[in-house]
C-alpha atoms as a PDB file:
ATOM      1  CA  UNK A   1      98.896-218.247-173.959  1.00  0.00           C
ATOM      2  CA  UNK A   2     102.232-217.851-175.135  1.00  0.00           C
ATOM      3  CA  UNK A   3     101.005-214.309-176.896  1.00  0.00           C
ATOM      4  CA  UNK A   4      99.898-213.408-173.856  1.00  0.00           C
ATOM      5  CA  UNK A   5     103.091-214.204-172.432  1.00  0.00           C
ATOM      6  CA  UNK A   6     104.955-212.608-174.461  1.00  0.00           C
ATOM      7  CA  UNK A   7     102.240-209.095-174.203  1.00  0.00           C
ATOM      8  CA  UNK A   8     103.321-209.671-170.029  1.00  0.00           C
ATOM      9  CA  UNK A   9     107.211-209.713-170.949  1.00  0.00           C
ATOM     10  CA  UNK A  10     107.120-206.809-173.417  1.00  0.00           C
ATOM     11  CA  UNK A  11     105.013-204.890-170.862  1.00  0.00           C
ATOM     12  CA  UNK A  12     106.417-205.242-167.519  1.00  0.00           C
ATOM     13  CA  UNK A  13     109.691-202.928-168.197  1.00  0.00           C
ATOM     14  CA  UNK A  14     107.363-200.108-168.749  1.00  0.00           C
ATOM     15  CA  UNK A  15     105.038-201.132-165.910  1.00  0.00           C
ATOM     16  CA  UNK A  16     108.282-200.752-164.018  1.00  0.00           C
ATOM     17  CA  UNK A  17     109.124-197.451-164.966  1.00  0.00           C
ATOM     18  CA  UNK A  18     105.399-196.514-164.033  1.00  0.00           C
ATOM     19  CA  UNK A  19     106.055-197.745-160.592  1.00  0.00           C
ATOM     20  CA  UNK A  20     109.358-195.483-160.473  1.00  0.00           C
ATOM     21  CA  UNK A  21     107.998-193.028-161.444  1.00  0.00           C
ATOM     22  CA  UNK A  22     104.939-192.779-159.451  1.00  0.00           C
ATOM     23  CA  UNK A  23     107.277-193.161-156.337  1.00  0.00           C
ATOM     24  CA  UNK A  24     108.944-189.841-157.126  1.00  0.00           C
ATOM     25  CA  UNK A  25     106.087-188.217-157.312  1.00  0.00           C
ATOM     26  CA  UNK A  26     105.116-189.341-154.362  1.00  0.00           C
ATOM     27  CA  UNK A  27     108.110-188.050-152.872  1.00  0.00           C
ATOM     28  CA  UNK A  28     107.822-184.752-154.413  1.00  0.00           C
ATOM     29  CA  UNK A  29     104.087-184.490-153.203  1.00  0.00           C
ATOM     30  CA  UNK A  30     105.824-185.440-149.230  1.00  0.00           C
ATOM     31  CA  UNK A  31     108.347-183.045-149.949  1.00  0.00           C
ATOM     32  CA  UNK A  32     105.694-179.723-151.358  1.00  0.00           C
ATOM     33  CA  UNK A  33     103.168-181.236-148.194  1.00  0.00           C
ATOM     34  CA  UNK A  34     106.247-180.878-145.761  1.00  0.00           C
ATOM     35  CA  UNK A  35     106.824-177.174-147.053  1.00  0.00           C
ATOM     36  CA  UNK A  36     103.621-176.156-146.897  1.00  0.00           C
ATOM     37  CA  UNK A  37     103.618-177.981-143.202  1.00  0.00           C
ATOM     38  CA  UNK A  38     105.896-175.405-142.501  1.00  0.00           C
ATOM     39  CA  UNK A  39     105.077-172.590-144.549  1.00  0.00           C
ATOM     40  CA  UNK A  40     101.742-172.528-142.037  1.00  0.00           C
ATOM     41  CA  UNK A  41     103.620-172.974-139.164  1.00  0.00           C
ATOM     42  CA  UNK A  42     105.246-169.689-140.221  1.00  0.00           C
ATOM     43  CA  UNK A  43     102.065-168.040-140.960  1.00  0.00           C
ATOM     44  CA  UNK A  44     100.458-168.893-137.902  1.00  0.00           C
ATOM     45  CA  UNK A  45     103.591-167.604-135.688  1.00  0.00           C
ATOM     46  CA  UNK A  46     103.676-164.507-137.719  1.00  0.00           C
ATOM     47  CA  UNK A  47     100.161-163.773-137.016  1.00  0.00           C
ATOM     48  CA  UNK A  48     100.953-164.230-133.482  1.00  0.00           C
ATOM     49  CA  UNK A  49     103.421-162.057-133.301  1.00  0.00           C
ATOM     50  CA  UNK A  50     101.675-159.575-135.232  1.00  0.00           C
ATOM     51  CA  UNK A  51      98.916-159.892-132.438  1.00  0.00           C
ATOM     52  CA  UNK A  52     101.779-159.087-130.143  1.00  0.00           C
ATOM     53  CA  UNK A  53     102.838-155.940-131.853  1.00  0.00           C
ATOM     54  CA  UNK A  54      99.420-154.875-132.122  1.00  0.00           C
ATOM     55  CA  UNK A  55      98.699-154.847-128.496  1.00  0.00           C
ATOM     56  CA  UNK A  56     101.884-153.120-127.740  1.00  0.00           C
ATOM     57  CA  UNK A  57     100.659-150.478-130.424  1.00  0.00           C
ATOM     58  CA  UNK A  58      97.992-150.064-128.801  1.00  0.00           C
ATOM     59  CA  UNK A  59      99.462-149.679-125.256  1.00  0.00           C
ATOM     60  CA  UNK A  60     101.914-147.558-126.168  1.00  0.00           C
ATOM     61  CA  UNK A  61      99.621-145.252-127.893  1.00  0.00           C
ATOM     62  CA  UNK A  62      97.422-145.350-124.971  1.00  0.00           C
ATOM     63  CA  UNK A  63     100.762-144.056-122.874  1.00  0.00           C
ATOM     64  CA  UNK A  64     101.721-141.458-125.534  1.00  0.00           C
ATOM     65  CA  UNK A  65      97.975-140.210-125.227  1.00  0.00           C
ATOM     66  CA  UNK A  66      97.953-140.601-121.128  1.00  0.00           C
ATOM     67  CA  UNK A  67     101.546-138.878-121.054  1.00  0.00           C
ATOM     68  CA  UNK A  68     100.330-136.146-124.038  1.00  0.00           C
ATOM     69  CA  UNK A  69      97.312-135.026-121.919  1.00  0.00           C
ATOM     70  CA  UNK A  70      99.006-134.885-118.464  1.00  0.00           C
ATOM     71  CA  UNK A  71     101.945-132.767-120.201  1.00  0.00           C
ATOM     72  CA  UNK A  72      99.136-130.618-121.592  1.00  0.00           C
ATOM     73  CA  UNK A  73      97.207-130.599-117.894  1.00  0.00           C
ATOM     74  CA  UNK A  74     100.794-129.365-116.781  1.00  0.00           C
ATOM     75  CA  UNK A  75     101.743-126.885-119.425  1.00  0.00           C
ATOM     76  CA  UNK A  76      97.837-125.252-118.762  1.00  0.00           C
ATOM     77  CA  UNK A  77      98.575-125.505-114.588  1.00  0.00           C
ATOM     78  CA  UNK A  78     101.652-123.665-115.548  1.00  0.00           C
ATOM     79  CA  UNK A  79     100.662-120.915-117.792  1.00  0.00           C
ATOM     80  CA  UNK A  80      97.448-120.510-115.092  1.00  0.00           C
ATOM     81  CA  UNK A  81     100.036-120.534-112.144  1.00  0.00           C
ATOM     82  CA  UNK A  82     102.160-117.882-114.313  1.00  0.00           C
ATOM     83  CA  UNK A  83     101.768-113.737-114.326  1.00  0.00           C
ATOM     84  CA  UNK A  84     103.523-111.596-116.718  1.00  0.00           C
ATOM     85  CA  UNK A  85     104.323-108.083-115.737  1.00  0.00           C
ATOM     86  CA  UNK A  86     104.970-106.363-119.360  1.00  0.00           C
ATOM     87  CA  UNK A  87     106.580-103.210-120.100  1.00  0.00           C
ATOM     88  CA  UNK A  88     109.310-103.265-117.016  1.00  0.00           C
ATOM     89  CA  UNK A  89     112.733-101.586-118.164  1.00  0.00           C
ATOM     90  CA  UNK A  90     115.640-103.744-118.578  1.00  0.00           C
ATOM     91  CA  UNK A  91     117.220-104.108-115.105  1.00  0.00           C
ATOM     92  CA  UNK A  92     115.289-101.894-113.419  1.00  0.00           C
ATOM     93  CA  UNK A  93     113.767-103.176-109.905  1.00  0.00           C
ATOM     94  CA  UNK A  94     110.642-101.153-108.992  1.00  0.00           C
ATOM     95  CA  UNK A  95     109.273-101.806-105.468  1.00  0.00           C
ATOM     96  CA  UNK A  96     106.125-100.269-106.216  1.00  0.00           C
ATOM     97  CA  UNK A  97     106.137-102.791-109.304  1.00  0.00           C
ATOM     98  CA  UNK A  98     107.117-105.565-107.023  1.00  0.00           C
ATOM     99  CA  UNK A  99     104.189-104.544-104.705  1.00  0.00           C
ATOM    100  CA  UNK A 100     102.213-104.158-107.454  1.00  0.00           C
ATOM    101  CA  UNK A 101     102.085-107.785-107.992  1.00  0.00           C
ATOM    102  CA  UNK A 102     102.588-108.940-104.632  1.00  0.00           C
ATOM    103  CA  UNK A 103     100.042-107.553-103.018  1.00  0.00           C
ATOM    104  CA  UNK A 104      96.747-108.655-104.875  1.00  0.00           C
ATOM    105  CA  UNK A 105      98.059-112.314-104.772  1.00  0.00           C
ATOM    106  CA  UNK A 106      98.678-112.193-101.086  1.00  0.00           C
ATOM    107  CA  UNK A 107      95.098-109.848-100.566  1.00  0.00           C
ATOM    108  CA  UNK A 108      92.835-111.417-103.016  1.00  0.00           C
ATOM    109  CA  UNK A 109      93.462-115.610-103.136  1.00  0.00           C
ATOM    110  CA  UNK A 110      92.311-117.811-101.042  1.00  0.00           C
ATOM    111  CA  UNK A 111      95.872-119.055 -99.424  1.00  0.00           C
ATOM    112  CA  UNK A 112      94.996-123.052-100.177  1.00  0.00           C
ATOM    113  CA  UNK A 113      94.823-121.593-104.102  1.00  0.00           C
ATOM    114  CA  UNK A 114      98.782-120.252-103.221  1.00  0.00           C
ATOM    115  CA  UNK A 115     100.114-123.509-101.797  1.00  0.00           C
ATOM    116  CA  UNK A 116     101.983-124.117-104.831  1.00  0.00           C
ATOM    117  CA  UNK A 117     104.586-121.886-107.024  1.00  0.00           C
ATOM    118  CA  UNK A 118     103.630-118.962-109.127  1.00  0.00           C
ATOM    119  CA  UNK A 119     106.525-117.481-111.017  1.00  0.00           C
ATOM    120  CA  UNK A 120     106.060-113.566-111.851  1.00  0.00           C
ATOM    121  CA  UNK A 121     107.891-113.015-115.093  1.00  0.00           C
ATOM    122  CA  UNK A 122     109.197-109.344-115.807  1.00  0.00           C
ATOM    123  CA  UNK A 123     109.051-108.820-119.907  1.00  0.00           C
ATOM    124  CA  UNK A 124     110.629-106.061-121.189  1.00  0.00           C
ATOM    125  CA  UNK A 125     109.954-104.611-125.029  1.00  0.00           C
ATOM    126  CA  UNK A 126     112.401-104.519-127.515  1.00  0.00           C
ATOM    127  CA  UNK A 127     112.829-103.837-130.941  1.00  0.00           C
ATOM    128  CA  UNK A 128     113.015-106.362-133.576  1.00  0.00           C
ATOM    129  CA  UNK A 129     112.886-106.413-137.455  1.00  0.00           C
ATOM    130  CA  UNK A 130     109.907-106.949-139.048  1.00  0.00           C
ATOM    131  CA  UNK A 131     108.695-110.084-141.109  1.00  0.00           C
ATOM    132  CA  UNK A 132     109.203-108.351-144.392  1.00  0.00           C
ATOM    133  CA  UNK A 133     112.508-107.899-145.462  1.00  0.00           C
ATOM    134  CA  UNK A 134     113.199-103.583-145.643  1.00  0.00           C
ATOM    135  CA  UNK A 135     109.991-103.653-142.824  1.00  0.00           C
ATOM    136  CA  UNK A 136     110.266-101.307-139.840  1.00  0.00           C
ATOM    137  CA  UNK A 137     111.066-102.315-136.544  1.00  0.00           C
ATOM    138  CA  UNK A 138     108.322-102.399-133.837  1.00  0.00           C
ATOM    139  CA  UNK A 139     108.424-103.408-129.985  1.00  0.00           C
ATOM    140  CA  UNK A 140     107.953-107.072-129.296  1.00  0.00           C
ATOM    141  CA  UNK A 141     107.990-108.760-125.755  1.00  0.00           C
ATOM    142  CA  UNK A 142     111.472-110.183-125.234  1.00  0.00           C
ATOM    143  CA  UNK A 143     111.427-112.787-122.340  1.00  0.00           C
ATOM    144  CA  UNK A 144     115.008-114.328-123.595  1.00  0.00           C
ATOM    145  CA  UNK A 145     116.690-111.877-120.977  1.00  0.00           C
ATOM    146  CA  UNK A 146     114.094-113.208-117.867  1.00  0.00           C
ATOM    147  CA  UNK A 147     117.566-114.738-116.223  1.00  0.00           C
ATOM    148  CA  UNK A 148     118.922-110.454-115.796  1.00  0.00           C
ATOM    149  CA  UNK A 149     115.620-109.172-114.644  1.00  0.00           C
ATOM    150  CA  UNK A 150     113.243-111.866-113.307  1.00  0.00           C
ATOM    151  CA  UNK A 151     112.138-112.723-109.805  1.00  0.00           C
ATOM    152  CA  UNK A 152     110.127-116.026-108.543  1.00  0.00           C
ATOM    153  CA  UNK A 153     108.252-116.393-105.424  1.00  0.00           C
ATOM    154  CA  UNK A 154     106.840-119.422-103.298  1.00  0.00           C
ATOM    155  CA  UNK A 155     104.222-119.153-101.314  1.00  0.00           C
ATOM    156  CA  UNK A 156     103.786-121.674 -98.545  1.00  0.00           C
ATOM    157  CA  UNK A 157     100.230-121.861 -97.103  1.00  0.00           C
ATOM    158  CA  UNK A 158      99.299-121.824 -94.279  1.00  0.00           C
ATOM    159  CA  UNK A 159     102.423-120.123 -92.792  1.00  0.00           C
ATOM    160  CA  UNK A 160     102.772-117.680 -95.365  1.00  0.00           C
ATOM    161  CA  UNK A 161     106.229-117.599 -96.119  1.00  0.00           C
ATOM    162  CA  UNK A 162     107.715-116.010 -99.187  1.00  0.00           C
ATOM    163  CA  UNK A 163     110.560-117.834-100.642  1.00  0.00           C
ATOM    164  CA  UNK A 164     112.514-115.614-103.330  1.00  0.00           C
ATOM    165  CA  UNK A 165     114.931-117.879-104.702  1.00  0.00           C
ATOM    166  CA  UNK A 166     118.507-116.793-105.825  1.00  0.00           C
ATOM    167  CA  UNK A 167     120.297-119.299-108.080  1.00  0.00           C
ATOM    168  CA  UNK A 168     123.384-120.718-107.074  1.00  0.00           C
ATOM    169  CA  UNK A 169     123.632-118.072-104.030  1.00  0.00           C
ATOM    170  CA  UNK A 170     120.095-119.365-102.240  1.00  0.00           C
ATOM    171  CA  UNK A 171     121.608-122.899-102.634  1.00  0.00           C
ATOM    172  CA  UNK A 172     124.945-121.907-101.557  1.00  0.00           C
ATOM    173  CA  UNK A 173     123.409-120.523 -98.585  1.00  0.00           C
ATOM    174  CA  UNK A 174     120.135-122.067 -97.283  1.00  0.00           C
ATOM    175  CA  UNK A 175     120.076-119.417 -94.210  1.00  0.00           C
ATOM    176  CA  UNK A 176     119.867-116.747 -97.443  1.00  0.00           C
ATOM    177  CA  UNK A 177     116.715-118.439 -99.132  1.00  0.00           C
ATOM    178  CA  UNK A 178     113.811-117.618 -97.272  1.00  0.00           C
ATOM    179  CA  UNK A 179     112.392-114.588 -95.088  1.00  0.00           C
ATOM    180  CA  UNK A 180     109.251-115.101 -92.943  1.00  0.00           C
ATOM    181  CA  UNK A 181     107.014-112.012 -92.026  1.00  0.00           C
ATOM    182  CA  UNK A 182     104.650-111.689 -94.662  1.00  0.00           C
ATOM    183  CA  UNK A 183     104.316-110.883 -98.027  1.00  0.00           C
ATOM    184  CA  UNK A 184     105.157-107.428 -97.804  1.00  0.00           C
ATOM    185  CA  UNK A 185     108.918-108.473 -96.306  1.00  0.00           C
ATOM    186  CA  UNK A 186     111.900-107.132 -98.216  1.00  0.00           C
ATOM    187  CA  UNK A 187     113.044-110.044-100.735  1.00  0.00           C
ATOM    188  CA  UNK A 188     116.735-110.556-102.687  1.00  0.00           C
ATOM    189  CA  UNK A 189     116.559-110.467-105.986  1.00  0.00           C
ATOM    190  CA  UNK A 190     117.313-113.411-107.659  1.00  0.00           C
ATOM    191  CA  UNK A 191     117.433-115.194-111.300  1.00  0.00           C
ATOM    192  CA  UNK A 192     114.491-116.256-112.812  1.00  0.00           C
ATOM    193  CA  UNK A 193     114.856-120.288-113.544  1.00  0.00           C
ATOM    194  CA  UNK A 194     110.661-120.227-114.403  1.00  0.00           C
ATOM    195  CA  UNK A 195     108.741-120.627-117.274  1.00  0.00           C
ATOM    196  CA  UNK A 196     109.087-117.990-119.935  1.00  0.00           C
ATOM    197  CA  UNK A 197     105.357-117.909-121.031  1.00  0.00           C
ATOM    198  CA  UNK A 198     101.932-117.077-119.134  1.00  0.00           C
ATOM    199  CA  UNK A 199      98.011-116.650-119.960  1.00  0.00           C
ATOM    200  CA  UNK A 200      98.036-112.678-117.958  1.00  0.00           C
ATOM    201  CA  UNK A 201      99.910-110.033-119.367  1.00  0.00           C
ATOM    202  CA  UNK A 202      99.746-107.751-116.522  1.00  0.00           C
ATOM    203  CA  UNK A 203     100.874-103.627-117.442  1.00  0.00           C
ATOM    204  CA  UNK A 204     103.507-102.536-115.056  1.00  0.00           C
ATOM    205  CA  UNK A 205     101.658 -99.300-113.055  1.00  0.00           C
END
């Protein structure tokens, strides 16, 4: 008995130590459980908000497609709605050009098709140097200059009324921007504030 008692002495000390010890692991397994407590906490709002961005991907690329195909519907109404008279002089102001194109619009389409604006563009040719460097110089249209020689008309179904717009001058004077009578009425010229680019190329007579 008293070996055994002495076996119990010697071996309590290091029974204690045990204990200690197995209490800071315990505490160190609390403290790696807590972390990972929160490390999925993390995870899971991450993925949430990942979910989030995804559907505003999404959405927005839906808009960016939506707004990409109307501005494409617009830009094709546009060029449709457009006619290009090329091979006008700089400056000059033909009325046999202006009734050139005048006439088969206001003759020839149905007047519900000509309820909205078509802008007649006047292109002269100029010369410009060629790709290669030394190249010769050949005509090209020039529509940079459509403010000095260009015209646009409005035609407003079913009174047919020709608007002919002048710049600052038709808005400076609204008695000055219109002139009913038909489409064969004497217009103003005016600056052209339309589109510089059209499907028709249409030869000046």
């Amino acid at each position: 008995m008293a070996a055994i008692h002495d076996l119990k002495g010697s071996l309590e000390p290091q029974l204690d130590a045990v204990a200690v010890g197995v209490g800071l692991l315990r505490a160190d397994l609390q403290k790696v459980s807590d972390k990972v407590s929160t490390a999925e906490t993390d995870i899971a709002c991450l993925q949430s908000k990942s979910k989030t961005l995804d559907e505003q991907v999404r959405f927005f690329t839906t808009e960016h497609e939506g707004i990409a195909a109307c501005l494409e519907d617009q830009k094709v109404q546009a060029q449709r709605k457009n006619i290009r008279v090329v091979g006008v002089l700089k400056g000059a102001k033909d009325p046999s050009v202006e009734l050139f194109v005048e006439t088969p619009i206001t003759d020839h389409l149905c007047p519900r098709r000509l309820s909205s604006f078509f802008m007649v563009e006047w292109v002269h040719r100029a010369p410009v140097p060629h790709l290669r460097p030394g190249g010769p110089r050949g005509p090209s249209l020039h529509a940079s200059l459509i403010s000095e020689i260009g015209m646009t008309w409005h035609f407003a179904a079913p009174e047919k009324t020709w608007e002919w717009l002048e710049g600052s001058k038709a808005a400076a004077h609204p008695d000055l921007r219109q002139e009913k009578g038909g489409p064969t009425s004497r217009k103003k010229t005016a600056s052209q504030t339309g589109r510089q680019e059209g499907p028709t190329d249409v030869p000046a007579p």
